[in-house]
PDB file of N, CA and C in Angstrom:
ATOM      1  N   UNK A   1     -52.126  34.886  12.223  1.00  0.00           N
ATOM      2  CA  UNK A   1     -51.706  36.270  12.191  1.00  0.00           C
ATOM      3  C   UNK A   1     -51.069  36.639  10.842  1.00  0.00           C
ATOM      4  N   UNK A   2     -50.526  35.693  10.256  1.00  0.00           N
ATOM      5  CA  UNK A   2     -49.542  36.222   9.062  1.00  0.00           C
ATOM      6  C   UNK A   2     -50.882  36.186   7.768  1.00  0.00           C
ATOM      7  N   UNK A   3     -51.783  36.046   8.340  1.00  0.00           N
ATOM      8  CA  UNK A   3     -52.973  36.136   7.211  1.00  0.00           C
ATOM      9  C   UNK A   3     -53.509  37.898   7.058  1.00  0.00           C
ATOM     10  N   UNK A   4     -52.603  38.515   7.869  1.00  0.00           N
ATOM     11  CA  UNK A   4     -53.185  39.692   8.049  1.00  0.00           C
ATOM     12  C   UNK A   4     -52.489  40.645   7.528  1.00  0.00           C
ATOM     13  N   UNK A   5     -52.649  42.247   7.103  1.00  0.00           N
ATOM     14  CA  UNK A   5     -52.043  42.941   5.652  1.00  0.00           C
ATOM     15  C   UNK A   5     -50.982  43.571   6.507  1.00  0.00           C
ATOM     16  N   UNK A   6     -49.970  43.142   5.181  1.00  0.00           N
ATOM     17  CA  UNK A   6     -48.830  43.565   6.083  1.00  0.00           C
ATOM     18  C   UNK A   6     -48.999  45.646   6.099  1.00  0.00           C
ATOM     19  N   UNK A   7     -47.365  45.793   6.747  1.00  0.00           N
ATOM     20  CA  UNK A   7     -47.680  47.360   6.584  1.00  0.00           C
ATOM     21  C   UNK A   7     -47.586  48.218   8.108  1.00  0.00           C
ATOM     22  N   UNK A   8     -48.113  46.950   9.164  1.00  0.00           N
ATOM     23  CA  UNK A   8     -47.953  47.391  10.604  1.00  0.00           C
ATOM     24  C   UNK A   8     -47.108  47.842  11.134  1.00  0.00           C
ATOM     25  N   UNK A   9     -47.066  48.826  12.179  1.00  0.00           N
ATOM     26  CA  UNK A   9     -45.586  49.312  12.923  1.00  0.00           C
ATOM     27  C   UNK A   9     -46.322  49.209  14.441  1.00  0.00           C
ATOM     28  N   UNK A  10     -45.315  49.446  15.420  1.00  0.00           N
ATOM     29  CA  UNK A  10     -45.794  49.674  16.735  1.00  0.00           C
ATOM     30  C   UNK A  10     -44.431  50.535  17.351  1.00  0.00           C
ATOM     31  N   UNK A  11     -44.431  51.165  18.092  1.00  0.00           N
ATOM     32  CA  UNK A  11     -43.188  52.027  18.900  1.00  0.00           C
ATOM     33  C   UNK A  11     -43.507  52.074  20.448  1.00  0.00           C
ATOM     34  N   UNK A  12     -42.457  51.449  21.545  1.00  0.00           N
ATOM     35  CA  UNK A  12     -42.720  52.064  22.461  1.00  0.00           C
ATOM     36  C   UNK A  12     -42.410  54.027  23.127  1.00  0.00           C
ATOM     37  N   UNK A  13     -42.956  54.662  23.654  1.00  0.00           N
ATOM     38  CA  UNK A  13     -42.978  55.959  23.924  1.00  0.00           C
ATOM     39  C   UNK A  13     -43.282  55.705  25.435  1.00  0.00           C
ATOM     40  N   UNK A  14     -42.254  56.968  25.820  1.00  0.00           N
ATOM     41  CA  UNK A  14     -41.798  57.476  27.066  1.00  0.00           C
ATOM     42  C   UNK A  14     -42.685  58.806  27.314  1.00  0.00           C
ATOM     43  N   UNK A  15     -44.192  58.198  26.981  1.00  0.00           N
ATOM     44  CA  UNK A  15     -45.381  59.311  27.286  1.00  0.00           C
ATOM     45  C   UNK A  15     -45.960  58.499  27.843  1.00  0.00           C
ATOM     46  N   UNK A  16     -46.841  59.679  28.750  1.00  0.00           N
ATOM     47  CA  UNK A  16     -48.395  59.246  29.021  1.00  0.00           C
ATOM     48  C   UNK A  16     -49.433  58.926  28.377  1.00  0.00           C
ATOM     49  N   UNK A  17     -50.242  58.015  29.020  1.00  0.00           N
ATOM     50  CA  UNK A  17     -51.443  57.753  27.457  1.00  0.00           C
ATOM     51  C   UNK A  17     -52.367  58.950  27.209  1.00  0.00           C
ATOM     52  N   UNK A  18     -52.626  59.619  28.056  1.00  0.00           N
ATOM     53  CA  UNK A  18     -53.162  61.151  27.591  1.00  0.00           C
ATOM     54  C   UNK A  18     -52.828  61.965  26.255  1.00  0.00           C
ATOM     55  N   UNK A  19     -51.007  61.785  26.045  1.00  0.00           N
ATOM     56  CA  UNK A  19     -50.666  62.692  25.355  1.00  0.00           C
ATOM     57  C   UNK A  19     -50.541  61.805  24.070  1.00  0.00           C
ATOM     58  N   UNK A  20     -51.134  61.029  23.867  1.00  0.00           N
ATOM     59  CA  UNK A  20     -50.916  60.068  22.946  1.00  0.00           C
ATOM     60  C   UNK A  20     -52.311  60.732  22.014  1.00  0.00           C
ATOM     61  N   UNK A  21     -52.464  61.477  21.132  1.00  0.00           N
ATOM     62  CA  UNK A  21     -54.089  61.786  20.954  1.00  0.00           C
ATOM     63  C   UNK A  21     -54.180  61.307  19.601  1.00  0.00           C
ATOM     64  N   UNK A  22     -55.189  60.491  19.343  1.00  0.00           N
ATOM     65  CA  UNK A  22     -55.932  60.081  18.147  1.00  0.00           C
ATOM     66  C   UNK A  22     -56.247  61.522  17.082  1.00  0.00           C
ATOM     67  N   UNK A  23     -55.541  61.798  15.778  1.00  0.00           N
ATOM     68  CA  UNK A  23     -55.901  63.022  15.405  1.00  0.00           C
ATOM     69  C   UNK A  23     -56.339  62.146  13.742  1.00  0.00           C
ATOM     70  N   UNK A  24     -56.945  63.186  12.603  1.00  0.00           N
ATOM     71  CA  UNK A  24     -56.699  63.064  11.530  1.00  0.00           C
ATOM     72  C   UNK A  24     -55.214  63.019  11.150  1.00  0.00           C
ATOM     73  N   UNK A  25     -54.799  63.228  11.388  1.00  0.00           N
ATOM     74  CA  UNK A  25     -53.052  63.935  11.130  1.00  0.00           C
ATOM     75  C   UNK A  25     -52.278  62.763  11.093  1.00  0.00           C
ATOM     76  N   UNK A  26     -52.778  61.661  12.050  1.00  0.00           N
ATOM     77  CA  UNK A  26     -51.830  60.333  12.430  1.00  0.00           C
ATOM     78  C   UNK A  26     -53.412  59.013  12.434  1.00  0.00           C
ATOM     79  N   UNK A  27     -54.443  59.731  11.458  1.00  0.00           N
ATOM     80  CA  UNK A  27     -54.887  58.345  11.259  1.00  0.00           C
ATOM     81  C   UNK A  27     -55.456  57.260  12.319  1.00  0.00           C
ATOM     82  N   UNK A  28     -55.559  56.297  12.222  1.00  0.00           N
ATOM     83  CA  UNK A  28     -55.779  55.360  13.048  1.00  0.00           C
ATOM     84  C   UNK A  28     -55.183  54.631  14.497  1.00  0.00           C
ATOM     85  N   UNK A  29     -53.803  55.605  14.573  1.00  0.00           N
ATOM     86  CA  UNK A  29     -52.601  55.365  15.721  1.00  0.00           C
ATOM     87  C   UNK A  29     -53.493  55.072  16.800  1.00  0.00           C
ATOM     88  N   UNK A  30     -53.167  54.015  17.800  1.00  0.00           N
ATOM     89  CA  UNK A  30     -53.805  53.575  18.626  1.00  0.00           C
ATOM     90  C   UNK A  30     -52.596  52.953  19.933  1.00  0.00           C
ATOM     91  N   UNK A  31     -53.421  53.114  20.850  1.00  0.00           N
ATOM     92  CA  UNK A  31     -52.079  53.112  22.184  1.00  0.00           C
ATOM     93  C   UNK A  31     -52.464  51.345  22.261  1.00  0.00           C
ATOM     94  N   UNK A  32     -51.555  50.558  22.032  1.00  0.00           N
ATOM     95  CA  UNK A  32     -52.057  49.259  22.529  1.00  0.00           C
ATOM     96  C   UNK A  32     -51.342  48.726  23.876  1.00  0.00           C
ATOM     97  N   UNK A  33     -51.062  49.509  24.253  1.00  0.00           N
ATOM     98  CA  UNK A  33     -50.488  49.172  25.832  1.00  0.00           C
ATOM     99  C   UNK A  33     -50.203  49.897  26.354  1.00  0.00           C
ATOM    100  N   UNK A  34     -50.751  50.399  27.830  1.00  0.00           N
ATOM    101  CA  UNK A  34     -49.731  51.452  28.502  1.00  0.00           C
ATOM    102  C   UNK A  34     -49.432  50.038  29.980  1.00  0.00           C
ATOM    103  N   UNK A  35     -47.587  50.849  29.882  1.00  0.00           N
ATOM    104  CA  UNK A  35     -47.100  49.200  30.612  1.00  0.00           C
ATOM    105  C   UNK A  35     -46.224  50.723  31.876  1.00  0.00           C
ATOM    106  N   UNK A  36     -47.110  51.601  32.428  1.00  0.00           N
ATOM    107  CA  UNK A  36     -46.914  52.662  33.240  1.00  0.00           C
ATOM    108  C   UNK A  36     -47.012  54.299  32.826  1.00  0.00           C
ATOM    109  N   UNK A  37     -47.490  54.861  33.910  1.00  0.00           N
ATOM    110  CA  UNK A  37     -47.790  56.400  34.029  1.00  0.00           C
ATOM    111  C   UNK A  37     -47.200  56.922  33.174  1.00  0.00           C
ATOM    112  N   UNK A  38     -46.095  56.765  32.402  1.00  0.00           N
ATOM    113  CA  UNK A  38     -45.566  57.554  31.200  1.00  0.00           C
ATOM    114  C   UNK A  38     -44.310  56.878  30.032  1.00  0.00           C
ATOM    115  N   UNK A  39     -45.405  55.059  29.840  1.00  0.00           N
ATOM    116  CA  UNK A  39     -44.836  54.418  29.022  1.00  0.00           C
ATOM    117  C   UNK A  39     -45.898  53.499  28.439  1.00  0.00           C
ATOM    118  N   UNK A  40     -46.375  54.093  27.406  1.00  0.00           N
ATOM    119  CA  UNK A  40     -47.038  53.464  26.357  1.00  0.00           C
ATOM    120  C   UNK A  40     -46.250  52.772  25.318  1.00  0.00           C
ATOM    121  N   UNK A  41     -47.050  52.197  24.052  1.00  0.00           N
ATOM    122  CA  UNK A  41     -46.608  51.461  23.064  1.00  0.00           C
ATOM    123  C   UNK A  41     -48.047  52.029  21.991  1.00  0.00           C
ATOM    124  N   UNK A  42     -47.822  52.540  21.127  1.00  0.00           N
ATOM    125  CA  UNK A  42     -48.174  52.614  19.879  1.00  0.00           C
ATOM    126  C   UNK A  42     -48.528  51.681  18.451  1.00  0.00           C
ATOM    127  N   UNK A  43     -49.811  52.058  18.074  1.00  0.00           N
ATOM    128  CA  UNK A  43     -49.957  50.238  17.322  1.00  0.00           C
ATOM    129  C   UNK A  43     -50.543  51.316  15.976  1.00  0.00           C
ATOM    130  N   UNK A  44     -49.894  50.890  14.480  1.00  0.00           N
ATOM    131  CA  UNK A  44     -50.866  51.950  13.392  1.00  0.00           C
ATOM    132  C   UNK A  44     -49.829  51.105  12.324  1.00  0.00           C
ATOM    133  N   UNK A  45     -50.524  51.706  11.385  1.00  0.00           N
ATOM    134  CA  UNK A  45     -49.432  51.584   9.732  1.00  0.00           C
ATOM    135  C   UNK A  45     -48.144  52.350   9.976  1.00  0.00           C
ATOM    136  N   UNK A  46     -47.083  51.955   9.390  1.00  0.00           N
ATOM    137  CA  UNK A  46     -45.696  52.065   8.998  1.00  0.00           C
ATOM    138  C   UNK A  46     -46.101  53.807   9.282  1.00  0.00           C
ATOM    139  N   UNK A  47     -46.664  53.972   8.423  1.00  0.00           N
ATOM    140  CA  UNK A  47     -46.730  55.811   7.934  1.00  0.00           C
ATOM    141  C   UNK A  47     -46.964  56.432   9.443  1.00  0.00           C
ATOM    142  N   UNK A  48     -48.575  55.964   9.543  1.00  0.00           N
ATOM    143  CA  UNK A  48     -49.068  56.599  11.148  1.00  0.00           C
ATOM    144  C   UNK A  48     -47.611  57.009  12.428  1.00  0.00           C
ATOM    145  N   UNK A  49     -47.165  55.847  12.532  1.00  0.00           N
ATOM    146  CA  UNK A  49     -46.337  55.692  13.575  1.00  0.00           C
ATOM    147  C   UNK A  49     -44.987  56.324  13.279  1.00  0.00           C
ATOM    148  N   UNK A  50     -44.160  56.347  11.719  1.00  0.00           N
ATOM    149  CA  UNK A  50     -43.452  57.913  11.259  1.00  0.00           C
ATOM    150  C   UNK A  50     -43.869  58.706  11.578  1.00  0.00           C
ATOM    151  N   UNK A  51     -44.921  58.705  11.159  1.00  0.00           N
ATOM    152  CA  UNK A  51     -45.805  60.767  11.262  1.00  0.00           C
ATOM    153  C   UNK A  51     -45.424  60.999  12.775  1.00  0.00           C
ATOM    154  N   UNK A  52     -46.272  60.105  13.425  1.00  0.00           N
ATOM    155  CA  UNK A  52     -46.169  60.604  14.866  1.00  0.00           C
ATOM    156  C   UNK A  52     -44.688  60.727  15.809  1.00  0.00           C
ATOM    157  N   UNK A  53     -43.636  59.757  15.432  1.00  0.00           N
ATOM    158  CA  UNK A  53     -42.849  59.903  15.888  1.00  0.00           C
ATOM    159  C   UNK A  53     -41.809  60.993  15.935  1.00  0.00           C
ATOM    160  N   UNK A  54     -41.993  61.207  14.614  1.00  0.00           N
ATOM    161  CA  UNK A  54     -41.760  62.386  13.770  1.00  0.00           C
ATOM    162  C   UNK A  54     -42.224  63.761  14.668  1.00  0.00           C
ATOM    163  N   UNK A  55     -43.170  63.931  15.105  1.00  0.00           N
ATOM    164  CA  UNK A  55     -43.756  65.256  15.765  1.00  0.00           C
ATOM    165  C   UNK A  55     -42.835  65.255  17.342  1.00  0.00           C
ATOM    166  N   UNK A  56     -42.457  64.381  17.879  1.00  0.00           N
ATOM    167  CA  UNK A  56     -42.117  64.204  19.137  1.00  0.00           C
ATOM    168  C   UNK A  56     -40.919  65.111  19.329  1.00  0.00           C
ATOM    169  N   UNK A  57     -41.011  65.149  20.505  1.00  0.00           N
ATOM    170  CA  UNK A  57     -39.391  66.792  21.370  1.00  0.00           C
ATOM    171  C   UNK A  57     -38.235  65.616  21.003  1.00  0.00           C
ATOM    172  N   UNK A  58     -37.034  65.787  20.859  1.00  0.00           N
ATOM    173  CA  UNK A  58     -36.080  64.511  20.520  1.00  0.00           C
ATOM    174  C   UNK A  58     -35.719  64.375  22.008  1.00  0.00           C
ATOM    175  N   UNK A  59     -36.076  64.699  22.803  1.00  0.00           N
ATOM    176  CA  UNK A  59     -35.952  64.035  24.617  1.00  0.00           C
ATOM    177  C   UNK A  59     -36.587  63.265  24.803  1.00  0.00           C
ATOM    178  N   UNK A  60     -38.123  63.184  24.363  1.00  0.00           N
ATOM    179  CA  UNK A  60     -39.212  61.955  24.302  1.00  0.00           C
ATOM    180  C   UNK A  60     -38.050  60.670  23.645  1.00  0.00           C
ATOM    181  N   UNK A  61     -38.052  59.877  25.104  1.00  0.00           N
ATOM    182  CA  UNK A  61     -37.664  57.980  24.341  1.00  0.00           C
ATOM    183  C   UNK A  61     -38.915  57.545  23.555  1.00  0.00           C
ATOM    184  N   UNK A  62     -38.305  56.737  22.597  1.00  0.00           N
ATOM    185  CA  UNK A  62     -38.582  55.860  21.605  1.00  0.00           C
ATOM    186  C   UNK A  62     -38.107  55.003  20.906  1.00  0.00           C
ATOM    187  N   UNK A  63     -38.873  53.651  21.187  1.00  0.00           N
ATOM    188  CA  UNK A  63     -37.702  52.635  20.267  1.00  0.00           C
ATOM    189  C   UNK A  63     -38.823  51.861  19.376  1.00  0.00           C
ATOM    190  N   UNK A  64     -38.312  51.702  18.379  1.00  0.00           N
ATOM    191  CA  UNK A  64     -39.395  50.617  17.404  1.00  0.00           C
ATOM    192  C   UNK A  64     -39.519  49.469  17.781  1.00  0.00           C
ATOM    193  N   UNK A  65     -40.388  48.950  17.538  1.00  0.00           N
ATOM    194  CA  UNK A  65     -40.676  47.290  18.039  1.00  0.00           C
ATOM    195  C   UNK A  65     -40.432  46.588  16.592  1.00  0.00           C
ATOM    196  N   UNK A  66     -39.657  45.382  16.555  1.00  0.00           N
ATOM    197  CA  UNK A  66     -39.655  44.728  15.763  1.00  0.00           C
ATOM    198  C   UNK A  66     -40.446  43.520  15.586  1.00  0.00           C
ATOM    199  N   UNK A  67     -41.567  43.896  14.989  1.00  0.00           N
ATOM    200  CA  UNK A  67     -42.674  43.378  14.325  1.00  0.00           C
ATOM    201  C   UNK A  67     -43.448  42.985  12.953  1.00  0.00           C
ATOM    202  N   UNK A  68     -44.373  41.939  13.007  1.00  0.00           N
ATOM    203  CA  UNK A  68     -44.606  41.701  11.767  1.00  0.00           C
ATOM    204  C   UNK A  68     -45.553  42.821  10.929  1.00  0.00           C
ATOM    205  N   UNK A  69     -46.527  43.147  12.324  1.00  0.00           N
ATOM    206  CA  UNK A  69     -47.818  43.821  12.108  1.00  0.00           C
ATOM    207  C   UNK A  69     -48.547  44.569  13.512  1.00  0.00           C
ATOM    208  N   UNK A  70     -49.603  45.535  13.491  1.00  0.00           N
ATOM    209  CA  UNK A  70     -50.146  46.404  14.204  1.00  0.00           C
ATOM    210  C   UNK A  70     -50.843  45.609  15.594  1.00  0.00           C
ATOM    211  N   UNK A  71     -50.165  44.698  16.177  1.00  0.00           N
ATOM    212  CA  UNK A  71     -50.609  44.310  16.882  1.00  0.00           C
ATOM    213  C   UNK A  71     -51.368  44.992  18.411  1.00  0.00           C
ATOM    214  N   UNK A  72     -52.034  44.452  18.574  1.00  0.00           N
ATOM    215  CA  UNK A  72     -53.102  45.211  20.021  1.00  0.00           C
ATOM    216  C   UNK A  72     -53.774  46.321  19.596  1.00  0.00           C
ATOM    217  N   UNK A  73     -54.223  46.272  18.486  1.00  0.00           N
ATOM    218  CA  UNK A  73     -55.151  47.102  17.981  1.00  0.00           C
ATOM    219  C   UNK A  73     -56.030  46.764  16.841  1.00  0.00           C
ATOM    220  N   UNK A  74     -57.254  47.560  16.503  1.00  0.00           N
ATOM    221  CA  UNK A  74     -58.024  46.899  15.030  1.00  0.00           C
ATOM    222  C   UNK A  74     -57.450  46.824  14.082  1.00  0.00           C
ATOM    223  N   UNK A  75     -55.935  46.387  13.839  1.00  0.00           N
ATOM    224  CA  UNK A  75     -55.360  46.304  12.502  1.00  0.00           C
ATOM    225  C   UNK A  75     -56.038  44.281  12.707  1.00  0.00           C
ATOM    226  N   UNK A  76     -55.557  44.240  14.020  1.00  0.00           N
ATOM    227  CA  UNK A  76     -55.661  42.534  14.389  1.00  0.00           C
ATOM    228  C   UNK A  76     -57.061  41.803  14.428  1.00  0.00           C
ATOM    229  N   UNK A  77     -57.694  42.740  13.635  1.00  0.00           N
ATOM    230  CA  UNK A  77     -59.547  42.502  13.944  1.00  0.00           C
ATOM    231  C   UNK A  77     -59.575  41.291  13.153  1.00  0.00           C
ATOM    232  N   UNK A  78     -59.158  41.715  11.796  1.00  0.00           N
ATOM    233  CA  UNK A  78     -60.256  40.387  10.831  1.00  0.00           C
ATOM    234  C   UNK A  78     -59.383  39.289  11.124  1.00  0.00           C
ATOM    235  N   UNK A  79     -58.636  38.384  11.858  1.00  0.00           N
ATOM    236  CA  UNK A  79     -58.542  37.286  12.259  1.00  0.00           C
ATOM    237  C   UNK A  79     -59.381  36.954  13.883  1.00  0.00           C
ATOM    238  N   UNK A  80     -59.956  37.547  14.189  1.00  0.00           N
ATOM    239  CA  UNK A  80     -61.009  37.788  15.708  1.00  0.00           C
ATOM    240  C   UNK A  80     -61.556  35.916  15.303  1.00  0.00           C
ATOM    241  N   UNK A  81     -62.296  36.182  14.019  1.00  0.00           N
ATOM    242  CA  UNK A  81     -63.142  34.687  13.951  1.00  0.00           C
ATOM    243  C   UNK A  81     -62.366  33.688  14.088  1.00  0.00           C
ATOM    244  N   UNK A  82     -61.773  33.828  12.982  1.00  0.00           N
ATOM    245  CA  UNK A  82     -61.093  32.221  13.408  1.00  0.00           C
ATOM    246  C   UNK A  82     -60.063  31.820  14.351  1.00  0.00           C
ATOM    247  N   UNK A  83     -59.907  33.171  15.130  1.00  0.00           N
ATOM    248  CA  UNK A  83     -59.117  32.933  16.378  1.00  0.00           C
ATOM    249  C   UNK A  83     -60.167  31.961  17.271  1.00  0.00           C
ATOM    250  N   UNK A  84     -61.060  32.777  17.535  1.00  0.00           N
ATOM    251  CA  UNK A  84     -62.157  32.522  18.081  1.00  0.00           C
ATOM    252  C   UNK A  84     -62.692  30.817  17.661  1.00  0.00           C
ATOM    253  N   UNK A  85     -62.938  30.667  16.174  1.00  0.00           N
ATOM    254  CA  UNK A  85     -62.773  29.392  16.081  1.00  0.00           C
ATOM    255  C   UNK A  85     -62.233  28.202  16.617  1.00  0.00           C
ATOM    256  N   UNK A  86     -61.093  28.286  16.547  1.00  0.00           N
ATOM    257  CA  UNK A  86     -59.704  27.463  16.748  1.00  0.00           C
ATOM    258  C   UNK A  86     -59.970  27.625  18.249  1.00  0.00           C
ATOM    259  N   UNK A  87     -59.984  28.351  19.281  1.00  0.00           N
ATOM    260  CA  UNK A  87     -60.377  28.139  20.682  1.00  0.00           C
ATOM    261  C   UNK A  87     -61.571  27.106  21.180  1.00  0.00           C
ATOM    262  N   UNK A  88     -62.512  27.024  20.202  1.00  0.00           N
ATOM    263  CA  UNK A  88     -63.537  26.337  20.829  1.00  0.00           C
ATOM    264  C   UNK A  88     -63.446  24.773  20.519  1.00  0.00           C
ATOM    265  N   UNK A  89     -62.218  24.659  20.056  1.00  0.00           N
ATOM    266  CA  UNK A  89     -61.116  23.238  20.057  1.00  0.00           C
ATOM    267  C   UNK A  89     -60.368  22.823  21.972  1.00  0.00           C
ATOM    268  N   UNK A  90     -60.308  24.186  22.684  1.00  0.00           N
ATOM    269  CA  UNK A  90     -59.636  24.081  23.283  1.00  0.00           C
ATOM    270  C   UNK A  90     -60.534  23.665  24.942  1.00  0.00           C
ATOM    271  N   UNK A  91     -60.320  22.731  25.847  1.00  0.00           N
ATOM    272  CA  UNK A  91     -61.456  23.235  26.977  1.00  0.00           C
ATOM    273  C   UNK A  91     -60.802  23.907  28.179  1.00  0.00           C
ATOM    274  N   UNK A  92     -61.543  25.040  28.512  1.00  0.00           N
ATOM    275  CA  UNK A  92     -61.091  25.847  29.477  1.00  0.00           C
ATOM    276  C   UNK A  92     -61.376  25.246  30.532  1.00  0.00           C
ATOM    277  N   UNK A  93     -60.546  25.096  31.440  1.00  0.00           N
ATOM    278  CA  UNK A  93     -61.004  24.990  33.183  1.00  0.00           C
ATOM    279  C   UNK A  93     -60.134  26.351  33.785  1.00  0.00           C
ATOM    280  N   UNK A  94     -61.220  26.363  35.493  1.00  0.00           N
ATOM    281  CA  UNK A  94     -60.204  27.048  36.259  1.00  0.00           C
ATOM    282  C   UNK A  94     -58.705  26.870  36.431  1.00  0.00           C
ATOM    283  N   UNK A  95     -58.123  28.163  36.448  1.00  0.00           N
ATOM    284  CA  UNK A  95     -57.429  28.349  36.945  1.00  0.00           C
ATOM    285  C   UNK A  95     -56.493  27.871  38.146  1.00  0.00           C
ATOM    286  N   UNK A  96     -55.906  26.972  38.770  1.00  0.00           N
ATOM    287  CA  UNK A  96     -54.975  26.453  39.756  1.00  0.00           C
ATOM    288  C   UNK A  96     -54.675  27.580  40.513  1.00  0.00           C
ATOM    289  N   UNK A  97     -54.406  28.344  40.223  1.00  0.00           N
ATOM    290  CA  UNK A  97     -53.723  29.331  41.528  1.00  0.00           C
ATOM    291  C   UNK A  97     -54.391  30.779  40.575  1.00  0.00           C
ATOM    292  N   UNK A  98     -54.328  31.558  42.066  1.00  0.00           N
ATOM    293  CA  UNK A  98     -54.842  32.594  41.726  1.00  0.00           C
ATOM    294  C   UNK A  98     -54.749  33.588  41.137  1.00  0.00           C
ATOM    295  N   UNK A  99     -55.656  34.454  40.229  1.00  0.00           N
ATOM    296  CA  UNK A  99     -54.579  35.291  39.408  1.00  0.00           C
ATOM    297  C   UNK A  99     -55.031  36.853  39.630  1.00  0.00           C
ATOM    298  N   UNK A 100     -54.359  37.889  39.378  1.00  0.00           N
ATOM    299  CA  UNK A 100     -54.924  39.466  39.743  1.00  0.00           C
ATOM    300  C   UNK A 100     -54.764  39.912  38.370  1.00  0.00           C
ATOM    301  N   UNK A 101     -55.760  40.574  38.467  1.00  0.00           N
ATOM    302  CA  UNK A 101     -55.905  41.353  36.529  1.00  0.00           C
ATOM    303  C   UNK A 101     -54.791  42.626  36.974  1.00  0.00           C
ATOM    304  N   UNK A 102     -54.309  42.612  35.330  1.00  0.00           N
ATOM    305  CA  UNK A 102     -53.725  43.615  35.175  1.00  0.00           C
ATOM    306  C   UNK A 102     -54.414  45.250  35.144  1.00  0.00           C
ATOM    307  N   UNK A 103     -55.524  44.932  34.555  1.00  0.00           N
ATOM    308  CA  UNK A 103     -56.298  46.193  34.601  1.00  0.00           C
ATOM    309  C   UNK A 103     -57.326  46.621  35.845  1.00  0.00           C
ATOM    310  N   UNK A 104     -57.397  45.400  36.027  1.00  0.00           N
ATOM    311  CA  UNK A 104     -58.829  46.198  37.353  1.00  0.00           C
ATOM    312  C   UNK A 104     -57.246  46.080  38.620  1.00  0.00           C
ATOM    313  N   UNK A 105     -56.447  45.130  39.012  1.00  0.00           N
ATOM    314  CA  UNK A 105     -56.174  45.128  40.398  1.00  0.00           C
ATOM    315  C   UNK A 105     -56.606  44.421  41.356  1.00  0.00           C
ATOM    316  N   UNK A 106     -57.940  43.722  40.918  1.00  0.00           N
ATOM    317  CA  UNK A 106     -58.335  42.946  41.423  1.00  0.00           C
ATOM    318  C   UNK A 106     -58.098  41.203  41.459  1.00  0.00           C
ATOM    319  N   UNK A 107     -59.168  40.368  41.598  1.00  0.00           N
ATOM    320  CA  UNK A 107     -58.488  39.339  41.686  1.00  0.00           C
ATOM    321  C   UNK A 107     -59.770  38.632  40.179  1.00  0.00           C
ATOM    322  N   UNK A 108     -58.931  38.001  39.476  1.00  0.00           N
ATOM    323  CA  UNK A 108     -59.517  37.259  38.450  1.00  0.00           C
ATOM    324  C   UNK A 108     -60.600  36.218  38.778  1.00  0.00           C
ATOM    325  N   UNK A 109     -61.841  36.312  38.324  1.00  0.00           N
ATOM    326  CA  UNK A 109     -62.907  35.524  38.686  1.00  0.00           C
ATOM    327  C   UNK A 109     -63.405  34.731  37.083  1.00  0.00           C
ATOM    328  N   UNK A 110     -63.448  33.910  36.976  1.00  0.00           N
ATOM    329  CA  UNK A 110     -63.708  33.111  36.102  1.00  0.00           C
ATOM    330  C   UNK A 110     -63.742  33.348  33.987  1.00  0.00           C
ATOM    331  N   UNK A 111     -63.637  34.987  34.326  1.00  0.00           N
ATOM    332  CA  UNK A 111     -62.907  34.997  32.850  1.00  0.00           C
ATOM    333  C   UNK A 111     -61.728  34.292  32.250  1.00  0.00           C
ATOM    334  N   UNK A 112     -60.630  34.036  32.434  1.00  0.00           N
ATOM    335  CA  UNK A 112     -59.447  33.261  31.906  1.00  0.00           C
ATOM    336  C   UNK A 112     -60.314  32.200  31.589  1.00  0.00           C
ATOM    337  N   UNK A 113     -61.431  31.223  32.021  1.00  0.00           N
ATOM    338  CA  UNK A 113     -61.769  30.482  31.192  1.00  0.00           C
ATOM    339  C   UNK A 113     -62.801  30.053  30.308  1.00  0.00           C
ATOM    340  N   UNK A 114     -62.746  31.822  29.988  1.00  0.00           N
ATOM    341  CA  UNK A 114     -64.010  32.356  28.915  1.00  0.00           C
ATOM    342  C   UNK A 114     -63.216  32.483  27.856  1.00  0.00           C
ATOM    343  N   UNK A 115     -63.626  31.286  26.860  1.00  0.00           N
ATOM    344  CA  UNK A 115     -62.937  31.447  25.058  1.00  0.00           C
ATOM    345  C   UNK A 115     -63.043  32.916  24.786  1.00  0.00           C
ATOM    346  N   UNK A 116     -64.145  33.743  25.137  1.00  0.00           N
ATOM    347  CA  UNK A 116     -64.566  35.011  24.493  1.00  0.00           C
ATOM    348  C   UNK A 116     -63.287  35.770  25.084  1.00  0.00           C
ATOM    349  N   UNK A 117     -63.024  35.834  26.437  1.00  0.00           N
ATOM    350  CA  UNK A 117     -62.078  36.789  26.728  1.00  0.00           C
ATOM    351  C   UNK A 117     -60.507  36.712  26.390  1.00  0.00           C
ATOM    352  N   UNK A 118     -60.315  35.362  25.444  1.00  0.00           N
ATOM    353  CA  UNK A 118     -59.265  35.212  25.081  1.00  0.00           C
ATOM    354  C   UNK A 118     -59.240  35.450  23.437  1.00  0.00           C
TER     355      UNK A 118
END
């Protein structure tokens, strides 16, 4: 990760991911987590994530994340390979106990021990 350009910010926000909108205005800002109905986290350059915070009602919460870089978003792309590399060092088996995805709700079927999905 520290191979990657510095410059990143991330903020959590006391919005919905709806109101979170991708504009020219704020660049590349990207929601890299919504962790509930009206609490996201924000992933962009230093600037992006000023600009935007900057526009917000001062009732909207917000706290900065203290971070190296734009994590959970394509700032984290060009290390993908040799992440990816370095995994196929590793051997996946099932899972021991059962697990429920965060996103579907459902119950985890044999991805966790897909290198790709990690």
């Amino acid at each position: 990760m520290q191979s990657l350009p510095p410059g990143g910010a991330m903020a959590a926000v006391a919005l919905p991911p709806h109101q979170i909108q991708q504009t020219e205005e704020f660049g590349n800002l990207e929601v890299a987590a919504v962790n509930g109905p009206a609490s996201v986290v924000i992933s962009g350059t230093q600037n992006e994530v000023d600009t935007f915070l900057g526009t917000l009602d001062s009732e909207v919460r917000t706290r900065r994340l203290r971070v190296s870089h734009a994590f959970h978003s394509r700032w984290t792309e060009p290390v993908l390979a040799r992440f990816a590399e370095a995994l196929q060092e590793i051997t996946f088996r099932e899972p021991v106990l059962a697990g429920v995805s965060n996103v579907t709700g459902g119950p985890v079927d044999g991805q966790w021990n897909d290198p790709e999905y990690w």
